[in-house]
C-alpha atoms as a PDB file:
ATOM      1  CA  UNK A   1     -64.110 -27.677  18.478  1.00  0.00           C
ATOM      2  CA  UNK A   2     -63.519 -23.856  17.533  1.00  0.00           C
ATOM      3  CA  UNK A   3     -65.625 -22.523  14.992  1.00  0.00           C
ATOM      4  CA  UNK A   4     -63.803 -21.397  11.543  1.00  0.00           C
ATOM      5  CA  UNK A   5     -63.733 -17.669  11.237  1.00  0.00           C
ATOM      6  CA  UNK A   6     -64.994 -17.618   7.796  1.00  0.00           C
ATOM      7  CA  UNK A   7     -67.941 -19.634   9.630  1.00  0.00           C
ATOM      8  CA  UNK A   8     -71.762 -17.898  10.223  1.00  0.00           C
ATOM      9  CA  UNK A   9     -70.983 -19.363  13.727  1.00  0.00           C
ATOM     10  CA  UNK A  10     -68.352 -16.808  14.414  1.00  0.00           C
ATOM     11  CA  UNK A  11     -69.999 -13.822  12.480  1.00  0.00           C
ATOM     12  CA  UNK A  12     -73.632 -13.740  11.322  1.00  0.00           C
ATOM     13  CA  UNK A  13     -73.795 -10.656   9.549  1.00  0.00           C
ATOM     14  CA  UNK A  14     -72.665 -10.983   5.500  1.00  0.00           C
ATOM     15  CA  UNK A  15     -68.667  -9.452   5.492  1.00  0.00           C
ATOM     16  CA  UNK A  16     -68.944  -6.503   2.771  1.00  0.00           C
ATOM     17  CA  UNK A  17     -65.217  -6.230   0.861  1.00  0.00           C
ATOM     18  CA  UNK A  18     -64.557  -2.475  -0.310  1.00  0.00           C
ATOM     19  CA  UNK A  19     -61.684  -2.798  -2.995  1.00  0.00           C
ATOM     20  CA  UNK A  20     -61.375   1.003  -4.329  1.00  0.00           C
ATOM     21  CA  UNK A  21     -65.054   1.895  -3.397  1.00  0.00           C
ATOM     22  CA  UNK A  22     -66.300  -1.071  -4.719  1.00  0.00           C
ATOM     23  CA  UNK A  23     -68.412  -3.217  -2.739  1.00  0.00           C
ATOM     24  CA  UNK A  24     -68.785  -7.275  -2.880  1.00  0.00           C
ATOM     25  CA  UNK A  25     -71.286  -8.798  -0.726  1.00  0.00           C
ATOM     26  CA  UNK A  26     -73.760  -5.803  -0.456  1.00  0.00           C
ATOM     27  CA  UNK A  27     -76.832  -5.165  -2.453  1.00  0.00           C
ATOM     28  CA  UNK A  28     -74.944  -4.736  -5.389  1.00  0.00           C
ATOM     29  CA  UNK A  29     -73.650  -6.897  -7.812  1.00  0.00           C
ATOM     30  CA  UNK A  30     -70.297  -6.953  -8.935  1.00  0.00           C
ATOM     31  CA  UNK A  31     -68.937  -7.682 -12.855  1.00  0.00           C
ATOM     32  CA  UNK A  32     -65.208  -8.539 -12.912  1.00  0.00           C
ATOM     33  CA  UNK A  33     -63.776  -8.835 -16.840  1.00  0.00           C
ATOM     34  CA  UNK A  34     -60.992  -8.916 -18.967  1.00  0.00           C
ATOM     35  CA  UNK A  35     -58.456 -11.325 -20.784  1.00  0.00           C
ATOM     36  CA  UNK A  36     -57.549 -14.720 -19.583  1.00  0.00           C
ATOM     37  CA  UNK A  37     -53.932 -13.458 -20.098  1.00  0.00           C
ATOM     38  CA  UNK A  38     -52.213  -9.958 -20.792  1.00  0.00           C
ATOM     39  CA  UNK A  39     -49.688  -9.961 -24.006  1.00  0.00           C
ATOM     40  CA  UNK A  40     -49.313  -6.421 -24.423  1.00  0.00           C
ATOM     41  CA  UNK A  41     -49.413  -3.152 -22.770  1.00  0.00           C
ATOM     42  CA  UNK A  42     -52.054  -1.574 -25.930  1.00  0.00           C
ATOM     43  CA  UNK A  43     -54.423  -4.935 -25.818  1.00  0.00           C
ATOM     44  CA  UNK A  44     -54.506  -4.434 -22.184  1.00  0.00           C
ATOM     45  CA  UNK A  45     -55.714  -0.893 -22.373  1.00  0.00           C
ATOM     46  CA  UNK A  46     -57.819  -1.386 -24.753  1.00  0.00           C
ATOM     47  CA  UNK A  47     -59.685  -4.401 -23.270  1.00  0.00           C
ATOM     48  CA  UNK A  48     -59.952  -1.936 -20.170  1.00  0.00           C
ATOM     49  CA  UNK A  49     -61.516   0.749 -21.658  1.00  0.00           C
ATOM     50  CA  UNK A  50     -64.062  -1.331 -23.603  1.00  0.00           C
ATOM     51  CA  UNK A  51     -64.884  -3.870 -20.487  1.00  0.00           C
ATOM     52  CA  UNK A  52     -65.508  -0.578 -18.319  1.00  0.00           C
ATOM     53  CA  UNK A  53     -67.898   0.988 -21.179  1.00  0.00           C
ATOM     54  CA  UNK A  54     -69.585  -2.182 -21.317  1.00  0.00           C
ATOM     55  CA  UNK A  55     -70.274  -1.902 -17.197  1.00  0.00           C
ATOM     56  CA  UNK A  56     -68.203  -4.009 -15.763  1.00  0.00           C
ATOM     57  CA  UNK A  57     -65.920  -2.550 -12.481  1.00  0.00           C
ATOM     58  CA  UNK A  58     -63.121  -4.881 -12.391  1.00  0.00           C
ATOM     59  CA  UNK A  59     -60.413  -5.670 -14.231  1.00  0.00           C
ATOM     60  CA  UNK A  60     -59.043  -9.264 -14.456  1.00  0.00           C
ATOM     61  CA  UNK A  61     -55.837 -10.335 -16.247  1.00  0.00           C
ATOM     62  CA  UNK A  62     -53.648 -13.412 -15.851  1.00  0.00           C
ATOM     63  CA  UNK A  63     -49.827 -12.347 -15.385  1.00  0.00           C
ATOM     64  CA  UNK A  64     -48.533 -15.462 -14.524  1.00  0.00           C
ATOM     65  CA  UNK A  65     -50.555 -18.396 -15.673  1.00  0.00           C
ATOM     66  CA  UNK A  66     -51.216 -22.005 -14.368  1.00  0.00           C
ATOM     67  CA  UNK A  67     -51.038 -24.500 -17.718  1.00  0.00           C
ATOM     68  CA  UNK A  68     -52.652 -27.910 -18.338  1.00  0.00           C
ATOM     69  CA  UNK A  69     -49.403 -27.741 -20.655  1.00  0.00           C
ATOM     70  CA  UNK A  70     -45.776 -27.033 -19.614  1.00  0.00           C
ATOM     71  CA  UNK A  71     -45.468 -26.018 -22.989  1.00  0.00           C
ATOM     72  CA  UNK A  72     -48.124 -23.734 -22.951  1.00  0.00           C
ATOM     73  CA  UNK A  73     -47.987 -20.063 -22.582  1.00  0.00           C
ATOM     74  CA  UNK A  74     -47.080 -18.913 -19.097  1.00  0.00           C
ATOM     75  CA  UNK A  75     -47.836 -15.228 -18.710  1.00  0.00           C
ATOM     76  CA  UNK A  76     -45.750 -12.395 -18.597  1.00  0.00           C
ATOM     77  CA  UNK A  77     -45.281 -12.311 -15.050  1.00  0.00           C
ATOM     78  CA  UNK A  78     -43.770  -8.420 -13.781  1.00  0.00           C
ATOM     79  CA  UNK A  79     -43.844  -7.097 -17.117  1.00  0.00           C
ATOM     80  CA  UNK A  80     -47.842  -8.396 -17.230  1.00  0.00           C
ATOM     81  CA  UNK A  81     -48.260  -7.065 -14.104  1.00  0.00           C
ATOM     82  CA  UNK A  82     -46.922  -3.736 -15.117  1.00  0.00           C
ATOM     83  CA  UNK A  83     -48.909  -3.516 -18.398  1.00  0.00           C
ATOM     84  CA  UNK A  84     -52.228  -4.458 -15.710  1.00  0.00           C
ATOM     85  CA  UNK A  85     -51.442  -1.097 -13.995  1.00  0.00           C
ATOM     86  CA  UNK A  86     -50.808   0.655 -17.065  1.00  0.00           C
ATOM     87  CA  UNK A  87     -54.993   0.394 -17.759  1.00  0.00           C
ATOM     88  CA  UNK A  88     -55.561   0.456 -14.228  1.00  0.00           C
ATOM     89  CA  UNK A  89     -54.010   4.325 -14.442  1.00  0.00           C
ATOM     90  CA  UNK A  90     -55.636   4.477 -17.877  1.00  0.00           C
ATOM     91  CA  UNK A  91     -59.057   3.714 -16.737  1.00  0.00           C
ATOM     92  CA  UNK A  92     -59.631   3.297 -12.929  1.00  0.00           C
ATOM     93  CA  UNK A  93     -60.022   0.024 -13.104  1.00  0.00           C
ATOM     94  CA  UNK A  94     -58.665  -2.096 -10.083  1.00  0.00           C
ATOM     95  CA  UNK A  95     -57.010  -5.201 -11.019  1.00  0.00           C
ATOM     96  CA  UNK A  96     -57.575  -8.441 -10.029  1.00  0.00           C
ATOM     97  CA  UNK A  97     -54.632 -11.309 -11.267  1.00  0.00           C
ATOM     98  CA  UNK A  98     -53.169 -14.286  -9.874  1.00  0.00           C
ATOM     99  CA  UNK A  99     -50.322 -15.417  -7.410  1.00  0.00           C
ATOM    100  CA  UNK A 100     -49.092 -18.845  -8.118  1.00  0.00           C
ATOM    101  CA  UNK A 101     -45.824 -19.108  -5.654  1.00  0.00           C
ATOM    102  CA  UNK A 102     -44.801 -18.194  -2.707  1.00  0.00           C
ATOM    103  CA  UNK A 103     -42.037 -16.055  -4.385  1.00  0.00           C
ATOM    104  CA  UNK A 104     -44.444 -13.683  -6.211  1.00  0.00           C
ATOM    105  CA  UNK A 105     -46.975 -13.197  -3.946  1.00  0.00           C
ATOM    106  CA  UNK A 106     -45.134  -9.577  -2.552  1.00  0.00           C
ATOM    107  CA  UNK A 107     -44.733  -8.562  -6.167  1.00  0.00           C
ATOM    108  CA  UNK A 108     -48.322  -8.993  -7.002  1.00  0.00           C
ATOM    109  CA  UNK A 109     -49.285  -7.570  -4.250  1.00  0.00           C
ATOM    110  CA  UNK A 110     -47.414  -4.862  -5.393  1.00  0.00           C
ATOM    111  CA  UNK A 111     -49.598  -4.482  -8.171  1.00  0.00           C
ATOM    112  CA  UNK A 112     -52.900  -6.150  -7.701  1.00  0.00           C
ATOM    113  CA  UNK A 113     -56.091  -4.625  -5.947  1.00  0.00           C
ATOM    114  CA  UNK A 114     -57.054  -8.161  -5.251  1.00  0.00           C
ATOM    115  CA  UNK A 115     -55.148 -11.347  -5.502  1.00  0.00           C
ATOM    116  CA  UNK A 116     -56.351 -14.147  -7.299  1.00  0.00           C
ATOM    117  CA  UNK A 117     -55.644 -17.850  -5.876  1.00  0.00           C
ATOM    118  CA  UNK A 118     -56.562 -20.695  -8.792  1.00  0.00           C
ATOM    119  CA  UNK A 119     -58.291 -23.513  -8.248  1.00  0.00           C
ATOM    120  CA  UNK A 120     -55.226 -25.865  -9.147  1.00  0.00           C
ATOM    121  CA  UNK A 121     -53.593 -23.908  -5.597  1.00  0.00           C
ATOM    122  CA  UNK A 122     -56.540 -23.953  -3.556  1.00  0.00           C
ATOM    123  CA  UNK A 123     -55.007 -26.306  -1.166  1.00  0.00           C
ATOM    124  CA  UNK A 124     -51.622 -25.192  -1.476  1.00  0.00           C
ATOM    125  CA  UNK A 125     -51.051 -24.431   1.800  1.00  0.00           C
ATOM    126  CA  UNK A 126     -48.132 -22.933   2.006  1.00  0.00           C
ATOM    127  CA  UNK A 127     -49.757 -19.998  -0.430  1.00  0.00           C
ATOM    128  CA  UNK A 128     -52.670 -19.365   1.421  1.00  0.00           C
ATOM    129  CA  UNK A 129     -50.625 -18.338   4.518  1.00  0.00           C
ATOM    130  CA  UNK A 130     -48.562 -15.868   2.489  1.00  0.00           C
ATOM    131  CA  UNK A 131     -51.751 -14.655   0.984  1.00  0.00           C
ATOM    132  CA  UNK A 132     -53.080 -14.565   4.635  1.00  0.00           C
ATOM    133  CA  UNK A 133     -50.188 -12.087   5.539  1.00  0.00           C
ATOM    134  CA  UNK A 134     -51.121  -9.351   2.675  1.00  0.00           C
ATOM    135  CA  UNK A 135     -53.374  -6.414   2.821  1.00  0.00           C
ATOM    136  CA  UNK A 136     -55.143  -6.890  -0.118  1.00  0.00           C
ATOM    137  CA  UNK A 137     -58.463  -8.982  -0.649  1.00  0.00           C
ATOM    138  CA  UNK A 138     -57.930 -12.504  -1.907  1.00  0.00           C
ATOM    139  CA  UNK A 139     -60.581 -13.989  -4.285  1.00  0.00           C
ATOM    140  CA  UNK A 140     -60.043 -17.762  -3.732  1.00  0.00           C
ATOM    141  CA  UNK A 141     -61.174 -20.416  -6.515  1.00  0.00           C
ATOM    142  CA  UNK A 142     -62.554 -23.651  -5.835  1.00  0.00           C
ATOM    143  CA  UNK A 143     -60.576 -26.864  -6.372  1.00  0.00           C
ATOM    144  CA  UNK A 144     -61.401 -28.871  -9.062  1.00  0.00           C
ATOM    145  CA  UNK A 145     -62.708 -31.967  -6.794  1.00  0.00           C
ATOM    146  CA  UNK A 146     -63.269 -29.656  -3.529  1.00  0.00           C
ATOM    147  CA  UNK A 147     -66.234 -30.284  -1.121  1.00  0.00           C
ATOM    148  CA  UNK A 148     -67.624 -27.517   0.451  1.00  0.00           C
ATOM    149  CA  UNK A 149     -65.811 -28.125   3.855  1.00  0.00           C
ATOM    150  CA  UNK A 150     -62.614 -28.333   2.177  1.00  0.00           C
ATOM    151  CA  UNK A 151     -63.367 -25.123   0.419  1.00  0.00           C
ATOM    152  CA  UNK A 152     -64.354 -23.207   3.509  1.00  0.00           C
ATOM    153  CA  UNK A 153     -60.737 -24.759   5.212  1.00  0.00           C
ATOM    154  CA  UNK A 154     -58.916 -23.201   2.761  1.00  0.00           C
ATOM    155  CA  UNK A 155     -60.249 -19.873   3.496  1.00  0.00           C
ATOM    156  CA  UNK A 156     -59.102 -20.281   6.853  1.00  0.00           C
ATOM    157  CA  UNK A 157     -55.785 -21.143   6.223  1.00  0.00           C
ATOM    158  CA  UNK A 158     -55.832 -17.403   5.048  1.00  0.00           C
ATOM    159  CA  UNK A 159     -58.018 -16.227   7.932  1.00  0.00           C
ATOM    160  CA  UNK A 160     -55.601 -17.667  10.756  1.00  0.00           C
ATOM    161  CA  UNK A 161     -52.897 -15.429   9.067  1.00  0.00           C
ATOM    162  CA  UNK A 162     -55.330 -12.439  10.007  1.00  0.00           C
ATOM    163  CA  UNK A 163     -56.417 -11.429   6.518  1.00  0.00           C
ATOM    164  CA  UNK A 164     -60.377 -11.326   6.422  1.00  0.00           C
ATOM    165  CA  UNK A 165     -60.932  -9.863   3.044  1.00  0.00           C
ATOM    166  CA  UNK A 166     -62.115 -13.255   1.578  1.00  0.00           C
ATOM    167  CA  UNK A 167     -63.964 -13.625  -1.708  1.00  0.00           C
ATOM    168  CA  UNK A 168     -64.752 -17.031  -2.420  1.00  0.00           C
ATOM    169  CA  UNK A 169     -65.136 -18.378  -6.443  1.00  0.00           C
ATOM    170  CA  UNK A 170     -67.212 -21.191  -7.831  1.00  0.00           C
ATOM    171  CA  UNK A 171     -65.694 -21.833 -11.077  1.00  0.00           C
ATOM    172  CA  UNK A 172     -67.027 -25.608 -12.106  1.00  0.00           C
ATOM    173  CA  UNK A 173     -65.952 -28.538 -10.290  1.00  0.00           C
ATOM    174  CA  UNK A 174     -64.942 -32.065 -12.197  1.00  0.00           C
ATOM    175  CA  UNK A 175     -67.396 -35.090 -12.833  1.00  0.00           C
ATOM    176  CA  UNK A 176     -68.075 -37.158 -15.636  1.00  0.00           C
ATOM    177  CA  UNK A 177     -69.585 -34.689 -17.765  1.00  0.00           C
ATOM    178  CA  UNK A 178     -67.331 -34.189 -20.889  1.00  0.00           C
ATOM    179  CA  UNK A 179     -70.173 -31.674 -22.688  1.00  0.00           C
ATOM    180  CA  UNK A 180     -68.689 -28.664 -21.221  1.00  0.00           C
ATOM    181  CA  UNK A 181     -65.321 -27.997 -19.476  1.00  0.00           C
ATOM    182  CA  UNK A 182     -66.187 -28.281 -16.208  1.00  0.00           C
ATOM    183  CA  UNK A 183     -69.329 -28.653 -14.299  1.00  0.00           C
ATOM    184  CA  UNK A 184     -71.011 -25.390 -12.708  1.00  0.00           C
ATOM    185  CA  UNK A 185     -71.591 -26.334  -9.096  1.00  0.00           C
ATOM    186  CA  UNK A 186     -74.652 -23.360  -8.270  1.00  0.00           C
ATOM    187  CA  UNK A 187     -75.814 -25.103  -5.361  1.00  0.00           C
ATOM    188  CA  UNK A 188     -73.175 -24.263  -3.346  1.00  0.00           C
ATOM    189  CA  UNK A 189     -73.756 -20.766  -3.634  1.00  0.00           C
ATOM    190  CA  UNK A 190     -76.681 -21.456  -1.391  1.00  0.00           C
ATOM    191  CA  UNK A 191     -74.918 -23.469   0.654  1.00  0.00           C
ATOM    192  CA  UNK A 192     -72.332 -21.472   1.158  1.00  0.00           C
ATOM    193  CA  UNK A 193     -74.690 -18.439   2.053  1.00  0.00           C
ATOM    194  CA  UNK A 194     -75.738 -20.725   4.695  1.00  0.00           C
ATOM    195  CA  UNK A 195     -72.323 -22.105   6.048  1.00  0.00           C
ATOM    196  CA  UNK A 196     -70.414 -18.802   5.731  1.00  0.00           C
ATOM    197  CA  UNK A 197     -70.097 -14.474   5.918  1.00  0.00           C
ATOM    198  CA  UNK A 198     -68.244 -14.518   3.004  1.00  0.00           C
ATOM    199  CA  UNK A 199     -69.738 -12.830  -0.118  1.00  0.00           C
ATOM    200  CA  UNK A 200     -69.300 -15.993  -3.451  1.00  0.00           C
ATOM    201  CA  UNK A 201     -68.932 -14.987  -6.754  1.00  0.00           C
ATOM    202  CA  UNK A 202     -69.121 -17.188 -10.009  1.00  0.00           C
ATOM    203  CA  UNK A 203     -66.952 -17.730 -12.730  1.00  0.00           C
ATOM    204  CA  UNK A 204     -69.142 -19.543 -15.865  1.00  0.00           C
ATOM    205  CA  UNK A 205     -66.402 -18.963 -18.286  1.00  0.00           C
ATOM    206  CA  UNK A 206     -63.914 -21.625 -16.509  1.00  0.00           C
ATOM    207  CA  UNK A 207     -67.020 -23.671 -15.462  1.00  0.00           C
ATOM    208  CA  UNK A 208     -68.261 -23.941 -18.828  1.00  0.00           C
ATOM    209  CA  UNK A 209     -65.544 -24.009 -21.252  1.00  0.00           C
ATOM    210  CA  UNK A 210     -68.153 -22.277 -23.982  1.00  0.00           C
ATOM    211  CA  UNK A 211     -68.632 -19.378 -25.075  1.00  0.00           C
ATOM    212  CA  UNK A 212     -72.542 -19.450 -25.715  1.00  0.00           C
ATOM    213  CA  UNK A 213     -73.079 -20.786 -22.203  1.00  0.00           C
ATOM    214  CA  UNK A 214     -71.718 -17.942 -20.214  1.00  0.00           C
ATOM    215  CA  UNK A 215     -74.759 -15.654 -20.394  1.00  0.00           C
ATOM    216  CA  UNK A 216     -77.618 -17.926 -19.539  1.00  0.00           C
ATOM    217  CA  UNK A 217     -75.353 -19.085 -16.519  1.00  0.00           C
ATOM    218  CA  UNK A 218     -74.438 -15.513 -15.421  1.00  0.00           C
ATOM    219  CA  UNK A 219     -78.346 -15.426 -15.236  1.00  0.00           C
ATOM    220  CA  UNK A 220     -78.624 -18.492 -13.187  1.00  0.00           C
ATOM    221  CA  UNK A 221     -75.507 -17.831 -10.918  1.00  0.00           C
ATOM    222  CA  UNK A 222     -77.267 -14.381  -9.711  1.00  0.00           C
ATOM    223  CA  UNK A 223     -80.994 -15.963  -9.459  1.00  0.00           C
ATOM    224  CA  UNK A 224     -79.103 -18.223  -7.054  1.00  0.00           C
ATOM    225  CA  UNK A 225     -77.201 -15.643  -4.694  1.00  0.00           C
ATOM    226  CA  UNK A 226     -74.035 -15.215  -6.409  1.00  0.00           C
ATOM    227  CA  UNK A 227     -72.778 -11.798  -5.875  1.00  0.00           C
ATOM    228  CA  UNK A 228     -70.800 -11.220  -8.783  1.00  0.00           C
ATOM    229  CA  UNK A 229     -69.116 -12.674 -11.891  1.00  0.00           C
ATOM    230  CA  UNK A 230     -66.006 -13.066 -12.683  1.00  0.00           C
ATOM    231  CA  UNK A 231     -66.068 -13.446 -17.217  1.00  0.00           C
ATOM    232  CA  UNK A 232     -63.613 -13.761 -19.722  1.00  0.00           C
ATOM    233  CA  UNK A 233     -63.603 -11.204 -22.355  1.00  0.00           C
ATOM    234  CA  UNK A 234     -61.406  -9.482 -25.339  1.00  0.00           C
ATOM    235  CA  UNK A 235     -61.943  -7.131 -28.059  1.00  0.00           C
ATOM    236  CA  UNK A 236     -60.875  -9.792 -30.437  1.00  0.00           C
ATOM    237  CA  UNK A 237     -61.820 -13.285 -28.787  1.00  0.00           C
ATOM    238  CA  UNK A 238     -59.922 -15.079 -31.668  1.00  0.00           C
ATOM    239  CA  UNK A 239     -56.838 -13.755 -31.008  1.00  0.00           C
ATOM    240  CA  UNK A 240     -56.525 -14.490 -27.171  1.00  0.00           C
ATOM    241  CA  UNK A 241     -53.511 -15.856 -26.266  1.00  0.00           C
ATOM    242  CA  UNK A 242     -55.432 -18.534 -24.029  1.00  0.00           C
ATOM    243  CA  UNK A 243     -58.867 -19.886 -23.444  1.00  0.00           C
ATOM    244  CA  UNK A 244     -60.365 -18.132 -26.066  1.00  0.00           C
ATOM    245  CA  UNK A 245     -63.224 -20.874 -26.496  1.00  0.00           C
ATOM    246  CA  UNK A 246     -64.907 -19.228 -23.569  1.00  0.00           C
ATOM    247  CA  UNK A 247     -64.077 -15.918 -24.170  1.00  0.00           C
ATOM    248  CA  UNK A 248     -66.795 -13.406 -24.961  1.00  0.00           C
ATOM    249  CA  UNK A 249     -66.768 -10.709 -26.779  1.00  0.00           C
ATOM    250  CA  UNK A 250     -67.103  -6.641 -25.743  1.00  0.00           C
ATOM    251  CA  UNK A 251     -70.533  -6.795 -27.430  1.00  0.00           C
ATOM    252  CA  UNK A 252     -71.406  -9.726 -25.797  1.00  0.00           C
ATOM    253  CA  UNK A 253     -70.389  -8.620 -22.197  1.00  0.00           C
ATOM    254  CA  UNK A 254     -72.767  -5.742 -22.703  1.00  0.00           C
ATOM    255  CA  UNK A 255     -75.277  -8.213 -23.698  1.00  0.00           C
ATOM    256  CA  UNK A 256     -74.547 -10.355 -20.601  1.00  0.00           C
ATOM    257  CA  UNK A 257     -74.332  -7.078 -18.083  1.00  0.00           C
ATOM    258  CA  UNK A 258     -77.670  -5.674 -18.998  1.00  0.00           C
ATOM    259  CA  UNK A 259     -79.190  -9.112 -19.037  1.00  0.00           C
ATOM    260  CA  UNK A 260     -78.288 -10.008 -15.399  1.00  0.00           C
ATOM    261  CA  UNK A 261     -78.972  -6.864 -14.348  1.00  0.00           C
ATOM    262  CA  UNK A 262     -82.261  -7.679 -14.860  1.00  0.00           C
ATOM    263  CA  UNK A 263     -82.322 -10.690 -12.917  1.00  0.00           C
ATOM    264  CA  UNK A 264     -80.625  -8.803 -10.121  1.00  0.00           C
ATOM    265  CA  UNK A 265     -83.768  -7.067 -10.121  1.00  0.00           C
ATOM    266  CA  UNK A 266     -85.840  -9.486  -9.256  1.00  0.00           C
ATOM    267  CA  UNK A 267     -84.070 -10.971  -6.613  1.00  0.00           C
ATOM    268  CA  UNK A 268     -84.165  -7.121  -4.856  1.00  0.00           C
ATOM    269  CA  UNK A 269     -80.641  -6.169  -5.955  1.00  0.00           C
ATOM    270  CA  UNK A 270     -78.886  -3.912  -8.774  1.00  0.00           C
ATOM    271  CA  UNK A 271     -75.559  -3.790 -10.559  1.00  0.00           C
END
């Protein structure tokens, strides 16, 4: 049977992704932040300038969004994307936001400096192969029952299309646990190192659902390998349009940044 090109089998060395001079999956570690959703062209810029004083090097900013709820906001879509380039110009920043159809996917890429493909679409075939056919990096989330295998397949599906640029997202998987939102899977951050060349970065804020567990799970998802973070965060936490239970604050993603970079440290790598 052929080996998967995201596989170690068919490459051994780690693949480094450079997205504006940026590297993810080299010695340094990368922290992507920003809103769960954009609502306005001045919150946008804002958030950007005070995510990028705090340290982080990413944007991230939902455009079109994937609801539990039908009834729930949706996102902005071109007009969200628009406002995302807005900061982008304002502060360097380059965006990462999500593709949800087929439809959209040349319009984001239009915009986006990576393209973001949720969990809930992670086997949506038919997705992956457009996102296969783009030039920009795709940062893939983990399903919310995925196994490892099935994870690694749906890289390929964007692989075969001949894009390589693969980031792959742990972002909490489903079990019984009701404490928190989701359940933080770090093992396979490990694993993954093992079965794969593709650098894995962590999302706590959709894994946990909380707030006050981001931080010590930022810690734990760099001790483990992870090389980066992806966190929710707003000037104003309370008045985010969606998730804002696990959305930190400015303050607080300063907190986190300088905290992990200390753990990046002692593992032999910086931030």
């Amino acid at each position: 049977m052929q080996a998967l090109k995201v596989s170690r089998e068919s490459k051994k060395e780690d693949t480094i992704i450079e997205v504006n001079g940026i590297k993810i999956g080299g010695k340094k570690i990368v922290v992507i932040a920003g809103p769960c959703a954009v609502t306005s062209k001045e919150e946008i810029i804002e958030i950007a300038k005070a995510v990028k004083k705090a340290g982080a090097c990413m944007l991230r900013g939902g455009a079109f969004k994937p609801r539990t709820s039908p009834y729930s906001f949706q996102g902005m879509g071109e007009e969200g994307l628009k406002f995302l380039a807005a900061a982008k110009k304002e502060t360097g920043l380059p965006i990462v936001t999500e593709a949800m159809d087929t439809r959209d996917m040349k319009l984001v890429e239009k915009y986006a400096d990576i393209i973001q493909i949720g969990a809930r679409n992670m086997q949506n075939f038919s997705l992956l192969k457009e996102a296969g056919k783009t030039k920009k990096p795709v940062l893939l989330k983990r399903g919310l029952t995925a196994t490892i295998d099935e994870f690694l397949n749906a890289a390929e599906y964007i692989a075969a299309e001949g894009n390589d640029r693969i980031i792959l997202c742990e972002r909490g998987i489903r079990t019984f646990n009701t404490y928190t939102r989701n359940t933080l899977d770090l093992s396979i951050v490990p694993a993954l190192k093992e079965k794969t060349h593709l650098p894995i970065i962590v999302d706590p804020s959709h894994a946990t659902g909380i707030r006050n567990f981001v931080l010590p799970m930022s810690k734990a998802a760099i001790a483990c390998g992870a090389d980066g973070l992806i966190i929710e965060a707003h000037t104003n936490p309370e008045k985010s349009e969606s998730d804002k239970e696990q959305t930190i604050s400015i303050e607080e993603l300063k907190t986190l940044i300088e905290e992990t970079r200390k753990v990046a440290k002692s593992v032999g790598r910086g931030m």
